[in-house]
Protein backbone atom coordinates (compact mmCIF):
# COMPACT_ATOMS: atom_id res chain seq x y z
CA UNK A 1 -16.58 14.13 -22.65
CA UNK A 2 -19.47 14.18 -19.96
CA UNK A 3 -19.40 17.29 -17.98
CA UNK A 4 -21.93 16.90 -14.50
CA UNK A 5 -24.37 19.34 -14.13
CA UNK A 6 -24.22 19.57 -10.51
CA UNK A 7 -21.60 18.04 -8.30
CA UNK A 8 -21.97 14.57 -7.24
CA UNK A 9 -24.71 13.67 -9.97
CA UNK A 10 -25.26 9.87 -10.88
CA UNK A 11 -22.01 10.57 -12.64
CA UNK A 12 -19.59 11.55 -10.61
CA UNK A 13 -16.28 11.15 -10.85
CA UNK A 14 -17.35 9.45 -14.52
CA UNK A 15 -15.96 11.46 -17.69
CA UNK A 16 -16.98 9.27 -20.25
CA UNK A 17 -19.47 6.61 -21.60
CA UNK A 18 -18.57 3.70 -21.28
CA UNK A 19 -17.41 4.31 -17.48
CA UNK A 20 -20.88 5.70 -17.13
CA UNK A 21 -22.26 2.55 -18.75
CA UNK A 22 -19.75 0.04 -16.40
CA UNK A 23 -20.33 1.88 -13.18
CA UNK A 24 -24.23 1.88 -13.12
CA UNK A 25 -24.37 -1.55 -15.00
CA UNK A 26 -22.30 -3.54 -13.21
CA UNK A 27 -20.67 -1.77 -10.00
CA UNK A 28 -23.10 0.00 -8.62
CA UNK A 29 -25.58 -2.30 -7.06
CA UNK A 30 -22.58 -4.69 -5.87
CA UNK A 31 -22.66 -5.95 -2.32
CA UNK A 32 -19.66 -4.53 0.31
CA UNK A 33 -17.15 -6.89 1.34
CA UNK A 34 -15.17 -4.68 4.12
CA UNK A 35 -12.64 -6.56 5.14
CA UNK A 36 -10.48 -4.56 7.22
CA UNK A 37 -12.12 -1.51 9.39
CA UNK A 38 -12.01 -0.75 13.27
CA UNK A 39 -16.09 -0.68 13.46
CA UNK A 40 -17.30 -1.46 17.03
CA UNK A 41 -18.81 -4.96 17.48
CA UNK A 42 -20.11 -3.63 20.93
CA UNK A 43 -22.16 -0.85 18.60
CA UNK A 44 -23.37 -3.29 15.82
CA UNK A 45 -24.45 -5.56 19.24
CA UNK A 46 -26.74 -2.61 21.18
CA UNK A 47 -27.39 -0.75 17.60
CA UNK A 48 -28.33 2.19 20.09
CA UNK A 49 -29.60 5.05 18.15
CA UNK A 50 -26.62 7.73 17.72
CA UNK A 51 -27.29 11.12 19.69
CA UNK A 52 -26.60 12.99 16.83
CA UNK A 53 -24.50 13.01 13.86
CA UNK A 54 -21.23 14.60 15.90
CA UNK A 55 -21.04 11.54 17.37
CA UNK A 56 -21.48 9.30 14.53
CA UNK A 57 -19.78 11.58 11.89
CA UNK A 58 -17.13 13.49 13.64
CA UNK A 59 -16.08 11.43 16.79
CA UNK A 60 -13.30 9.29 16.12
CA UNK A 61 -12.26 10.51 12.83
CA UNK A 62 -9.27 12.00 12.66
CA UNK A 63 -9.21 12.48 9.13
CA UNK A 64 -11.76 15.37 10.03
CA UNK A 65 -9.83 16.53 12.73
CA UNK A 66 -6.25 17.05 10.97
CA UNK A 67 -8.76 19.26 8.63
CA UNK A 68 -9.92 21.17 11.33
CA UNK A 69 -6.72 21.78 12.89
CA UNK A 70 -4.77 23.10 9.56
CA UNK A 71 -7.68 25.58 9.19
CA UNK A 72 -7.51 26.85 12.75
CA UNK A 73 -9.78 25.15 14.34
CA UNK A 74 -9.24 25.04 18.38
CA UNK A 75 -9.04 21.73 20.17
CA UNK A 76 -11.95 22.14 22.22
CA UNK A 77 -14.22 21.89 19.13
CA UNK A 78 -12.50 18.50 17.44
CA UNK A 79 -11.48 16.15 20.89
CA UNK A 80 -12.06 18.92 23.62
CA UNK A 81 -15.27 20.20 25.83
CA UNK A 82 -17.16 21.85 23.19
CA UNK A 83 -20.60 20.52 22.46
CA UNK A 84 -21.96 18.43 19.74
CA UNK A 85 -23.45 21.44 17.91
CA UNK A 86 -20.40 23.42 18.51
CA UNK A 87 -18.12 20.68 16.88
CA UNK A 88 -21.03 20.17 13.85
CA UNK A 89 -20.60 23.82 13.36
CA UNK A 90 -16.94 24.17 13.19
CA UNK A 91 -16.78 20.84 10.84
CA UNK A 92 -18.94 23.27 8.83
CA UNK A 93 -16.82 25.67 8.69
CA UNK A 94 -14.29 23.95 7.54
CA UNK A 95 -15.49 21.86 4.88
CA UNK A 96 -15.56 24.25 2.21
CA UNK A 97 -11.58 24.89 3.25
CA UNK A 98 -10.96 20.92 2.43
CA UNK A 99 -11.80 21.37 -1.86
CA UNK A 100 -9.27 18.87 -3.55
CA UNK A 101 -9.11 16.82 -0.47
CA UNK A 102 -10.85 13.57 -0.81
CA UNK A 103 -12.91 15.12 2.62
CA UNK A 104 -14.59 17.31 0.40
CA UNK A 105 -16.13 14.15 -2.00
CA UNK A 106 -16.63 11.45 1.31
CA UNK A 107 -18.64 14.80 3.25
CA UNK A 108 -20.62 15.08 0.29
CA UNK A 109 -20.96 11.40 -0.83
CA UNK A 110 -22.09 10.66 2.80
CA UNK A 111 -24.92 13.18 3.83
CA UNK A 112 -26.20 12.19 0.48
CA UNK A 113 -26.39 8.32 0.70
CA UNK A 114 -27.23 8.33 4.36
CA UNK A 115 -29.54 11.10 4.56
CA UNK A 116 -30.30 12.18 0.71
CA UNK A 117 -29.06 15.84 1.73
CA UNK A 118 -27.49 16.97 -1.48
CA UNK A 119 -26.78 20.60 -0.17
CA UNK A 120 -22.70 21.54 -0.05
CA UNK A 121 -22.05 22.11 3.90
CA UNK A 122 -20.77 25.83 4.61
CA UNK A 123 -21.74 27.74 7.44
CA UNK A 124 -24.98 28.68 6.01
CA UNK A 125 -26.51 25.15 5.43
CA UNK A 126 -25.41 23.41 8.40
CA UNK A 127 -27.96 24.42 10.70
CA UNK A 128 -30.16 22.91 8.53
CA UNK A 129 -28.53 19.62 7.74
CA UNK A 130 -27.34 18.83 11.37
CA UNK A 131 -31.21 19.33 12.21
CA UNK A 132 -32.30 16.78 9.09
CA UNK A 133 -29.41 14.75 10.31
CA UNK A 134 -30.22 14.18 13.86
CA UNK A 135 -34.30 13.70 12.87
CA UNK A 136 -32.89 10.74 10.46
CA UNK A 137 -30.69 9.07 13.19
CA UNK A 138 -33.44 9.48 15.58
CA UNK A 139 -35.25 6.70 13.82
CA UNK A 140 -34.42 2.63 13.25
CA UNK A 141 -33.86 3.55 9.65
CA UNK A 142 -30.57 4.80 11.16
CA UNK A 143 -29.13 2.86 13.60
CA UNK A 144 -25.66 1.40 13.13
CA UNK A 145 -27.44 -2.11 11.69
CA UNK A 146 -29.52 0.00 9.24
CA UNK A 147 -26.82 1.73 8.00
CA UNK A 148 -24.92 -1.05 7.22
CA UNK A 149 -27.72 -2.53 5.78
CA UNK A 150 -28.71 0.37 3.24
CA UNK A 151 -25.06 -0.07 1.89
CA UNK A 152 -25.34 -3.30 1.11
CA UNK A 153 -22.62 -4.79 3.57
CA UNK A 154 -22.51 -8.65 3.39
CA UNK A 155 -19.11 -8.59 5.70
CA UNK A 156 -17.66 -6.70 8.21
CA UNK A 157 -13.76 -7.65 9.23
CA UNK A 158 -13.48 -5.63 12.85
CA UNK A 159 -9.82 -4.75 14.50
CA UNK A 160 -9.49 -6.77 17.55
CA UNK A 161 -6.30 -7.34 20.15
CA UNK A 162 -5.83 -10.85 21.51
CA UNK A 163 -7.17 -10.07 24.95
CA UNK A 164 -10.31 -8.84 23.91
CA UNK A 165 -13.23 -10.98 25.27
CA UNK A 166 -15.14 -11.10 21.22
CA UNK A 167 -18.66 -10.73 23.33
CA UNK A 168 -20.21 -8.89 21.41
CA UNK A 169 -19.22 -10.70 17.99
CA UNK A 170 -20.57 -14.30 19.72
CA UNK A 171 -23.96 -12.41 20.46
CA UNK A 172 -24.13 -11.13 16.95
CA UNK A 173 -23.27 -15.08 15.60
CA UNK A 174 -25.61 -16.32 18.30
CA UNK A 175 -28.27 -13.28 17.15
CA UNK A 176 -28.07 -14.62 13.74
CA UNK A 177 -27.35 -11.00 12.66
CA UNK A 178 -27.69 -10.77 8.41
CA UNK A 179 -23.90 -9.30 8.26
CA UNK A 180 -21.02 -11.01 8.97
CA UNK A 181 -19.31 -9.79 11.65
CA UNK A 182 -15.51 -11.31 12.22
CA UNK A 183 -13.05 -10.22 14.45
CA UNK A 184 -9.09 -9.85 13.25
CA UNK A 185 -6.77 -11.22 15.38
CA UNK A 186 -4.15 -7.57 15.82
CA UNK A 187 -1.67 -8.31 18.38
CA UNK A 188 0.42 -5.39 17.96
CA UNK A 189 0.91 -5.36 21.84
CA UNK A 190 1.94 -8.33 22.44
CA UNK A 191 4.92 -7.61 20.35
CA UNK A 192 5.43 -3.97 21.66
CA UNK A 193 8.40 -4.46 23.69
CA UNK A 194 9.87 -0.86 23.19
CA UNK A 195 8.74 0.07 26.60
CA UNK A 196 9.67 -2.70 29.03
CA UNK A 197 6.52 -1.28 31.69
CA UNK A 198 3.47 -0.92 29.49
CA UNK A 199 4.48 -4.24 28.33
CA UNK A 200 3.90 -6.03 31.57
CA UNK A 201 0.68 -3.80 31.92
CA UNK A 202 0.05 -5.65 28.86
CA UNK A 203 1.00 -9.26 30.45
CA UNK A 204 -1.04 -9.01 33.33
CA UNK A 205 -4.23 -8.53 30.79
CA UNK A 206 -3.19 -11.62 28.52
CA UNK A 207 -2.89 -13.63 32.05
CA UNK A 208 -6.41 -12.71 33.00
CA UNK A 209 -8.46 -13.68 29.90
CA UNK A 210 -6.19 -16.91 28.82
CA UNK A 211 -6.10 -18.51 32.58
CA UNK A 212 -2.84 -18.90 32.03
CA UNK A 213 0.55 -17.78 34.44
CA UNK A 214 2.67 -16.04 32.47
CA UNK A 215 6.36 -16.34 33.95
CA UNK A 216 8.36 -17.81 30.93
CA UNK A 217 8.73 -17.15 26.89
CA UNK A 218 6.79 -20.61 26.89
CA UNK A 219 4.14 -19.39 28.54
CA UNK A 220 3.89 -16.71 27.03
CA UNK A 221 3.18 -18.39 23.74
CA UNK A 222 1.24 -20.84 25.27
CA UNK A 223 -1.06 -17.73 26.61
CA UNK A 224 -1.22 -15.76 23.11
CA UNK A 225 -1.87 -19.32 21.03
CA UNK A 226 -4.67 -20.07 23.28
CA UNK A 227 -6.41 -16.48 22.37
CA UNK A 228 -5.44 -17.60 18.30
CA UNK A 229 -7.14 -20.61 18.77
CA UNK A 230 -10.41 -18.79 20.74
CA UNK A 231 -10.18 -16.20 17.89
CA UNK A 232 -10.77 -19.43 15.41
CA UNK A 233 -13.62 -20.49 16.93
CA UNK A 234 -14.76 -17.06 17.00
CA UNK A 235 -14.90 -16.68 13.15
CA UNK A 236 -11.63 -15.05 12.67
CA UNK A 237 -10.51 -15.37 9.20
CA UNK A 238 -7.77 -12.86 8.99
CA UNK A 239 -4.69 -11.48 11.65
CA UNK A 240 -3.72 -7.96 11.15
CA UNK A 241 -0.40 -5.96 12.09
CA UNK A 242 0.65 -2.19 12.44
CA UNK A 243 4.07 -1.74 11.71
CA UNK A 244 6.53 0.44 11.43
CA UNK A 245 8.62 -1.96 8.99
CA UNK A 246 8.36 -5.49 8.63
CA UNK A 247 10.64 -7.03 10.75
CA UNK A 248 12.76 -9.74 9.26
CA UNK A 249 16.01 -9.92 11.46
CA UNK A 250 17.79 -13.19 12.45
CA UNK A 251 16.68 -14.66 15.80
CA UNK A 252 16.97 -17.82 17.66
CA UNK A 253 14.22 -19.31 20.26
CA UNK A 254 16.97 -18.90 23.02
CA UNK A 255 17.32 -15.20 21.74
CA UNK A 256 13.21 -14.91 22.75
CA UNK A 257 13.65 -16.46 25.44
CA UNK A 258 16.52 -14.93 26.83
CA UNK A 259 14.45 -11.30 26.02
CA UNK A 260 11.67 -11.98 27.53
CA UNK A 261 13.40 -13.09 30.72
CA UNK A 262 14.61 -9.43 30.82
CA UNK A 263 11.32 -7.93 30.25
CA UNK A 264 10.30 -10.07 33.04
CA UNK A 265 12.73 -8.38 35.29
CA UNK A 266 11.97 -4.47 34.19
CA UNK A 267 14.77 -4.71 32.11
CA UNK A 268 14.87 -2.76 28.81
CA UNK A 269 16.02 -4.49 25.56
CA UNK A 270 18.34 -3.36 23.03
CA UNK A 271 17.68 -2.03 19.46
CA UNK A 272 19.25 -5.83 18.34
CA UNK A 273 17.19 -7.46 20.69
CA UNK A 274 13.68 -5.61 20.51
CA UNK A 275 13.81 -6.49 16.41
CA UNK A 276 15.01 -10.35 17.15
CA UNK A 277 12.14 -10.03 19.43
CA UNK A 278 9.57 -8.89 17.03
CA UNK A 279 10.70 -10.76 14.40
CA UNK A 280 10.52 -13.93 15.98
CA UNK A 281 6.91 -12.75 17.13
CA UNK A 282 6.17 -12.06 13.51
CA UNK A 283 7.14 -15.76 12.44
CA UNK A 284 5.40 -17.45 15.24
CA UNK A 285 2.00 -15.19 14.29
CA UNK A 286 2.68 -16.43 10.57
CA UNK A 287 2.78 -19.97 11.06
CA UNK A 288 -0.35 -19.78 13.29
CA UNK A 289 -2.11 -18.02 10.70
CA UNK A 290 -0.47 -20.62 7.93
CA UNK A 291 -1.81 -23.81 9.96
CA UNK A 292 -5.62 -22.42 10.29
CA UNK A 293 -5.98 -20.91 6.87
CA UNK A 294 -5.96 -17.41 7.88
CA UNK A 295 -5.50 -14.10 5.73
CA UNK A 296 -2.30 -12.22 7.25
CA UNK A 297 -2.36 -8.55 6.67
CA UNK A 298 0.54 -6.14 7.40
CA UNK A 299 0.55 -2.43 7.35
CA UNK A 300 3.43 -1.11 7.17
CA UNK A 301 5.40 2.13 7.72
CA UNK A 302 3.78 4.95 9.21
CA UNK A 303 4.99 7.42 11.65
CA UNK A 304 2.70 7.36 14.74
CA UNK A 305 2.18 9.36 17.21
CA UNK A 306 4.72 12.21 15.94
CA UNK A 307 3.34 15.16 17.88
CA UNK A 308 4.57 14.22 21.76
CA UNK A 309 2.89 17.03 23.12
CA UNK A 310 -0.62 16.22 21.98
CA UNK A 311 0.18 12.88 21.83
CA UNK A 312 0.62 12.88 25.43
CA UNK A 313 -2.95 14.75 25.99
CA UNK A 314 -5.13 12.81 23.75
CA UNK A 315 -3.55 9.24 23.37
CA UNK A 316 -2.83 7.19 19.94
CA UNK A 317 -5.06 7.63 17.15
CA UNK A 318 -6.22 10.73 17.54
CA UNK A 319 -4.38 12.23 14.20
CA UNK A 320 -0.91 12.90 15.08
CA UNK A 321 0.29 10.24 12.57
CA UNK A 322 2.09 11.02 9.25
CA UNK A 323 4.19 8.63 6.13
CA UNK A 324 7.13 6.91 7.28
CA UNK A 325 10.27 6.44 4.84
CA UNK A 326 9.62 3.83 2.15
CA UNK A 327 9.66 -0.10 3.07
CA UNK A 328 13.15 -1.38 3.62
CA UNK A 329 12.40 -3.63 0.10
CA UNK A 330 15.23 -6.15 0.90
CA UNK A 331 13.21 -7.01 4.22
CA UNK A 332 10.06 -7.45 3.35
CA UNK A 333 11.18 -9.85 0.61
CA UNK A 334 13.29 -11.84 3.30
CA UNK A 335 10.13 -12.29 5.34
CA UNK A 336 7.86 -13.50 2.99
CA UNK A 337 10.77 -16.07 1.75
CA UNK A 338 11.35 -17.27 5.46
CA UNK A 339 8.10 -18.61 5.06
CA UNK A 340 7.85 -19.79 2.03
CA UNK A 341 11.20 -21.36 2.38
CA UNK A 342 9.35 -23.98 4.49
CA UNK A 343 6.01 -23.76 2.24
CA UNK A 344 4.13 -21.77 5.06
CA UNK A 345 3.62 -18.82 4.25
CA UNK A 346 -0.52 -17.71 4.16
CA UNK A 347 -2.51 -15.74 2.25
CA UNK A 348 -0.83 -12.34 2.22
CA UNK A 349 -2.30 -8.80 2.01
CA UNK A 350 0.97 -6.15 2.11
CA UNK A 351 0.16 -2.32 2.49
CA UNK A 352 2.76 0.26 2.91
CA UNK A 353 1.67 4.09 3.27
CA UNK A 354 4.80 5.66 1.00
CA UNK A 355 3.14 5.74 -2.24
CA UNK A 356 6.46 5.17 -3.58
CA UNK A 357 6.47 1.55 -2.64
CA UNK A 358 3.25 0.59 -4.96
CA UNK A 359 5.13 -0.75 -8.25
CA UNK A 360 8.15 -2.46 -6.18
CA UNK A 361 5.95 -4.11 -3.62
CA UNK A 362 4.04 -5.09 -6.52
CA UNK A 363 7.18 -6.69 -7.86
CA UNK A 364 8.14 -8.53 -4.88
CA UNK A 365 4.63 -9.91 -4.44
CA UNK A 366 5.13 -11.75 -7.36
CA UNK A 367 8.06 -13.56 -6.40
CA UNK A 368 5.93 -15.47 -4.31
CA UNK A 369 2.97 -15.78 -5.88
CA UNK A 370 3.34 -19.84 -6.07
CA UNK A 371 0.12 -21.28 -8.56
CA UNK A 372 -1.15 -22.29 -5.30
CA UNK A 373 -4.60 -19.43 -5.00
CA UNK A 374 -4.91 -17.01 -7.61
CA UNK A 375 -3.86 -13.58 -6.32
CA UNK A 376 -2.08 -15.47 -3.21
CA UNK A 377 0.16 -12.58 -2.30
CA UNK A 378 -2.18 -9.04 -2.96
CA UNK A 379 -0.78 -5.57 -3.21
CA UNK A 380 -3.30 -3.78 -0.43
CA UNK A 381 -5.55 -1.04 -0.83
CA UNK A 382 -4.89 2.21 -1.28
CA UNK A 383 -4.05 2.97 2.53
CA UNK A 384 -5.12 6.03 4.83
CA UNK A 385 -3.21 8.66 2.87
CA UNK A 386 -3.45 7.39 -0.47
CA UNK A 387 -7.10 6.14 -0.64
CA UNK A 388 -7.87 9.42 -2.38
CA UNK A 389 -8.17 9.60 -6.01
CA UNK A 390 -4.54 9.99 -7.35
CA UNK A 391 -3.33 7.58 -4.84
CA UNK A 392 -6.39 4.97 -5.77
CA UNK A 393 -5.58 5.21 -9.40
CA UNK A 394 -1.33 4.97 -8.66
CA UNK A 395 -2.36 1.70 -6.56
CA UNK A 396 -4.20 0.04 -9.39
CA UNK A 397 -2.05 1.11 -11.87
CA UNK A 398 0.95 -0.74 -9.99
CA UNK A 399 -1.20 -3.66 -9.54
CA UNK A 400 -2.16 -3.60 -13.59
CA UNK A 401 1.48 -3.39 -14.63
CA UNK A 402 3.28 -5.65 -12.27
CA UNK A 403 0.42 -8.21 -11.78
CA UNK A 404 -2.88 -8.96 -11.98
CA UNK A 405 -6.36 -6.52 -11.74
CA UNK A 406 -8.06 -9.21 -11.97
CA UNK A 407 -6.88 -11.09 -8.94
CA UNK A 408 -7.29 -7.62 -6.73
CA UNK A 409 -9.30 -8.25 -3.70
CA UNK A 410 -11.08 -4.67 -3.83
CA UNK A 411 -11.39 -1.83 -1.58
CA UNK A 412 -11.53 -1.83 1.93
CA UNK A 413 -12.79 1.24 4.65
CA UNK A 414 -10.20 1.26 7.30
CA UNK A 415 -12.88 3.66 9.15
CA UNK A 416 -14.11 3.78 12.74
CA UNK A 417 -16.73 5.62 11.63
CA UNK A 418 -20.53 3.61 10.47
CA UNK A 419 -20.74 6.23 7.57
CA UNK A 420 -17.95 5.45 6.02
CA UNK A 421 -18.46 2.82 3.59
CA UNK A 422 -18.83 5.54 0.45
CA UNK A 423 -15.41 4.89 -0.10
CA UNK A 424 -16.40 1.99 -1.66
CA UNK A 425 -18.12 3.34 -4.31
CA UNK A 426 -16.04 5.97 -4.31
CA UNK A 427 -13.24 3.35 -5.40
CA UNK A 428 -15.82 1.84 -7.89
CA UNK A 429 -16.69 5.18 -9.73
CA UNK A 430 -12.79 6.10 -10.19
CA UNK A 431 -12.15 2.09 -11.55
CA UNK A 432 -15.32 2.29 -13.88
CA UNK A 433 -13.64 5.69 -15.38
CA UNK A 434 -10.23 4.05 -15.46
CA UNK A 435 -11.53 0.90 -17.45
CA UNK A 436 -14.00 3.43 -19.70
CA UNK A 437 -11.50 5.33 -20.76
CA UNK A 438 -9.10 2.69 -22.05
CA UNK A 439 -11.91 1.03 -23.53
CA UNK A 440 -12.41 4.14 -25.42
CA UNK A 441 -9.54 4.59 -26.39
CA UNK A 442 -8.60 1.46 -27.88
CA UNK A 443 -6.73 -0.02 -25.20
CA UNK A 444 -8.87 -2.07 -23.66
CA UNK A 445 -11.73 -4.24 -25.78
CA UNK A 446 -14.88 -3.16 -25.72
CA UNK A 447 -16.57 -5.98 -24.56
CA UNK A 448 -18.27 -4.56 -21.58
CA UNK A 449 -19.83 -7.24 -20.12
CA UNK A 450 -16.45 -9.57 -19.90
CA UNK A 451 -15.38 -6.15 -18.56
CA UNK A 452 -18.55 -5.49 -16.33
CA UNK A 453 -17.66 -9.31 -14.79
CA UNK A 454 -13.95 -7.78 -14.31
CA UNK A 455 -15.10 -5.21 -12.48
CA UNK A 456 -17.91 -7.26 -10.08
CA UNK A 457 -14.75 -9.54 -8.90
CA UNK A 458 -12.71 -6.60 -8.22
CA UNK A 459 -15.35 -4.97 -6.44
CA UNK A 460 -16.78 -8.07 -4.50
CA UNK A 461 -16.45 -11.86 -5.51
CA UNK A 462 -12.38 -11.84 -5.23
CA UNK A 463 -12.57 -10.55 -1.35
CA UNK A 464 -14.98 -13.30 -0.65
CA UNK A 465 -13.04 -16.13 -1.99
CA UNK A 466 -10.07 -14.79 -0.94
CA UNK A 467 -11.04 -14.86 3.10
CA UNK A 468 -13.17 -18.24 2.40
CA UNK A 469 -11.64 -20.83 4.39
C-alpha cells in the first residue's frame, strides 16, 4: 500500500498503484466543467484584484464559519466588525480544530494550488501565509479570471433569479471572455408564497424588469416566461430549484389562479393551497425548460434557516442550514411521471442532502431513464454535506449499483467562493482510488486506459454533452 510522506503529496488521497497511475494519467490534467456554483458574474466582469484573502477565502463561506462557531469562535470575527486580519487569524485558529472534516483537506488543497503554500495553517504559520497570500492576490496572476484560468475551467454555470438583469454575463459574451459563463434560471421566489408580503415585494421587482403589469395569474406567467425566454438568449442552459421537497400535489389552473388572486389581496394561503401553488409552478417551470432543451436541476430537502435568532441578524445563507428528513420517495417519482406522462419531461439532475436517499433516488431515476440521452435522468453530486469523502464515495457507489458510472455527469462546486474549484480534484483523486483498488483487486479489468477514458467522461466530457443543446 502507498503510504505519503507528507500530507497532501502528488498522492493524496491515493493508496495504491494503479489509482496513482489513473489519477496522474488521465484525471489530473482534465479541464473543469462547473456546472452548478453561485460565483459572481459581476466579479468575473470587473476581475478587481481581491483586498486580501479574507475576502476571497473566508467571506461568504459558511462552511468556514459553522467551523468557527463550534470551536468558539465569536461572531464578530466570521460575519461581524472584526477586521480582515482578525478574521484570517481566527480561521487560523481554527483550522487545526477541523482534522477529519473535509475543511481540513479543501484549506490545504487550496493555499497549495493557488498560492503553492504547502505549510499546515495553525496559529504559528498564518502570519506568514496571509502575508504570501495577499502579495499573490495583489498581482493579475490572481484575479478572479486568473484563477479560474490556472484551474483549467472551460465552464462556469452561475445561480441567477429571474429578475436579475444578466449584465454582467452579456459583457462577458460580448468580451469574448475564454470561459463560459451561463447564468441558471433559479426562481425559487417566484414560487415562495409562504409569506403573502415578501411575495409582492417580490412582484413589484418581476414588474419592473419584464415591462409587464402584473394583476392576474396570467400575467404573472406571462411576466416570468418573458424572463425564461431573455434567460435563453442569454445562454442559459440549465434552471435550478431549492427545495424543501419536491412538490407533486394535484392542482388545477383555476386552483393558481384562484391563489394568486388572494396573494394579490394580502391574503395568506393555506398549507393545501401554497403546495397546489408550487406544484403547479414546478410543472409550468418544467415544460419551459422541456420546450428549449434545458437541464432542470432540483435540490432537495434541506432545513434552512433553522436558527431564527441569527437568522434574523444575518439573513439566509449565512450557515444556519442543516439535513432535512429524507425525500418523500412516492413524490418525487409522481413528478417526474407527470411529465413524462406527456413525453416532456427534460434532462434531469435530482440531489437530495439525506444521504439516505442515494441508492433509492438512484432507483427511481431509472424508471425514467427512456433510451432517449444516455444518463437522461442523473443522480446529483454529492451535495453540501456529503461532498466530503465518505459521502463522495456513498454517492458513486449508489450510482455504480443502481445505474450507470459511466453516464455520471461529474462533480460540481456549489461554492461562492473563486478558490473553490479543488473539490474537483478532490472528487477525482477519491474516484481514481475507488477504480485502483477494484482494479487491483480483481474486480475491475485492468485495462487502464479503457478505464483512464472512463474516468475523463466522468470527470469532464459527460457534463459537456449533457448541457449541449
Amino acid at each position: 500500500m502507498y503510504m505519503s510522506k507528507k500530507f497532501i503529496d502528488e498522492n493524496f488521497l491515493l493508496t495504491n498503484a494503479t489509482g496513482i497511475e489513473l489519477y496522474h494519467a488521465y484525471a489530473k490534467d482534465m479541464p473543469i466543467f462547473d456546472y452548478h456554483n453561485h460565483l459572481s458574474a459581476a466579479q468575473l466582469l470587473d476581475n478587481n484584484h481581491f483586498t486580501d484573502i479574507t475576502a476571497c477565502w473566508l467571506n461568504g463561506d459558511h462552511y468556514k464559519w459553522r467551523a468557527m462557531r463550534a470551536n468558539g469562535i465569536a461572531e464578530k470575527f466570521i460575519t461581524g466588525n472584526g477586521s480582515s486580519y482578525e478574521k484570517f487569524m481566527q480561521w487560523a485558529v481554527t483550522v487545526p480544530y477541523t482534522f477529519r472534516n473535509p475543511l481540513f483537506h479543501w484549506t490545504h488543497l487550496e493555499l497549495q494550488r493557488y498560492f503553492k503554500i504547502d505549510q499546515l495553517l495553525n496559529p504559528s504559520t498564518a502570519d506568514t501565509i496571509f502575508n504570501q497570500a495577499n502579495e499573490q492576490l495583489s498581482a493579475d496572476s490572481h484575479t478572479p479570471r486568473s484563477l479560474l484560468t490556472r484551474m483549467k475551467v472551460e465552464f462556469v454555470g452561475t445561480t441567477d433569479d429571474p429578475t436579475d438583469s444578466l449584465t454582467a454575463h452579456k459583457a462577458l459574451r460580448d468580451q469574448q471572455f475564454s470561459i463560459k459563463v451561463a447564468p441558471t434560471f433559479r426562481p425559487d421566489k417566484a414560487m415562495a408564497v409562504d409569506n403573502p408580503i415578501s411575495f409582492l415585494q417580490y412582484l413589484k421587482k418581476l414588474e419592473s424588469v419584464s415591462n409587464c403589469t402584473i394583476s392576474s395569474f396570467a400575467t404573472y406567467i406571462e411576466a416570468l416566461k418573458l424572463r425564461h425566454d431573455f434567460f435563453h438568449e442569454m445562454g442559459c442552459v440549465a434552471s435550478d430549484h431549492g427545495l424543501d421537497r419536491l412538490y407533486a400535489t394535484s392542482f388545477t389552473e383555476t386552483n393558481l389562479k384562484n391563489s394568486f388572486e388572494k396573494l394579490l389581496k394580502g391574503q395568506s394561503l393555506s398549507t393545501d393551497e401554497i403546495d397546489a401553488f408550487k406544484s403547479g409552478m414546478l410543472y409550468h417551470f418544467a415544460i419551459w425548460g422541456y420546450e428549449k432543451g434545458w437541464v432542470q436541476q432540483y435540490h432537495i430537502g434541506p432545513i434552512r434557516n433553522g436558527n431564527t435568532r441569527f437568522y434574523n441578524q444575518l439573513g439566509p445563507d449565512t450557515g444556519w442550514d442543516a439535513m432535512g428528513n429524507p425525500v418523500d420517495l412516492v413524490e418525487v417519482n409522481r413528478f417526474l411521471d407527470r411529465l413524462d406522462s406527456t413525453n416532456q419531461l427534460a434532462k434531469t439532475i435530482l440531489y437530495s442532502i439525506h444521504p439516505a436517499d442515494q441508492q433509492p433516488l438512484a432507483t427511481i431515476i431509472g424508471n425514467f431513464n427512456d433510451g432517449s440521452f444516455p444518463g437522461k435522468i442523473q443522480l446529483g453530486a454529492a451535495w453540501w454535506f456529503n461532498d466530503q469523502k465518505e459521502g463522495i464515495l456513498q454517492h458513486l457507489n449508489a450510482i455504480s449499483q443502481m445505474g450507470l458510472l459511466s453516464r455520471f455527469v461529474g462533480m460540481l462546486t456549489d461554492s461562492r467562493s473563486f478558490l473553490s474549484f479543488p473539490r474537483h480534484e478532490y472528487f477525482r483523486r477519491i474516484l481514481c482510488n475507488l477504480l485502483g483498488e477494484e482494479i487491483e483487486n480483481g474486480e475491475l479489468p485492468a485495462d487502464k486506459k479503457w478505464m483512464g477514458e472512463q474516468i475523463q467522461q466522468i470527470c469532464f466530457f459527460n457534463a459537456v454533452n449533457y448541457f449541449k443543446q
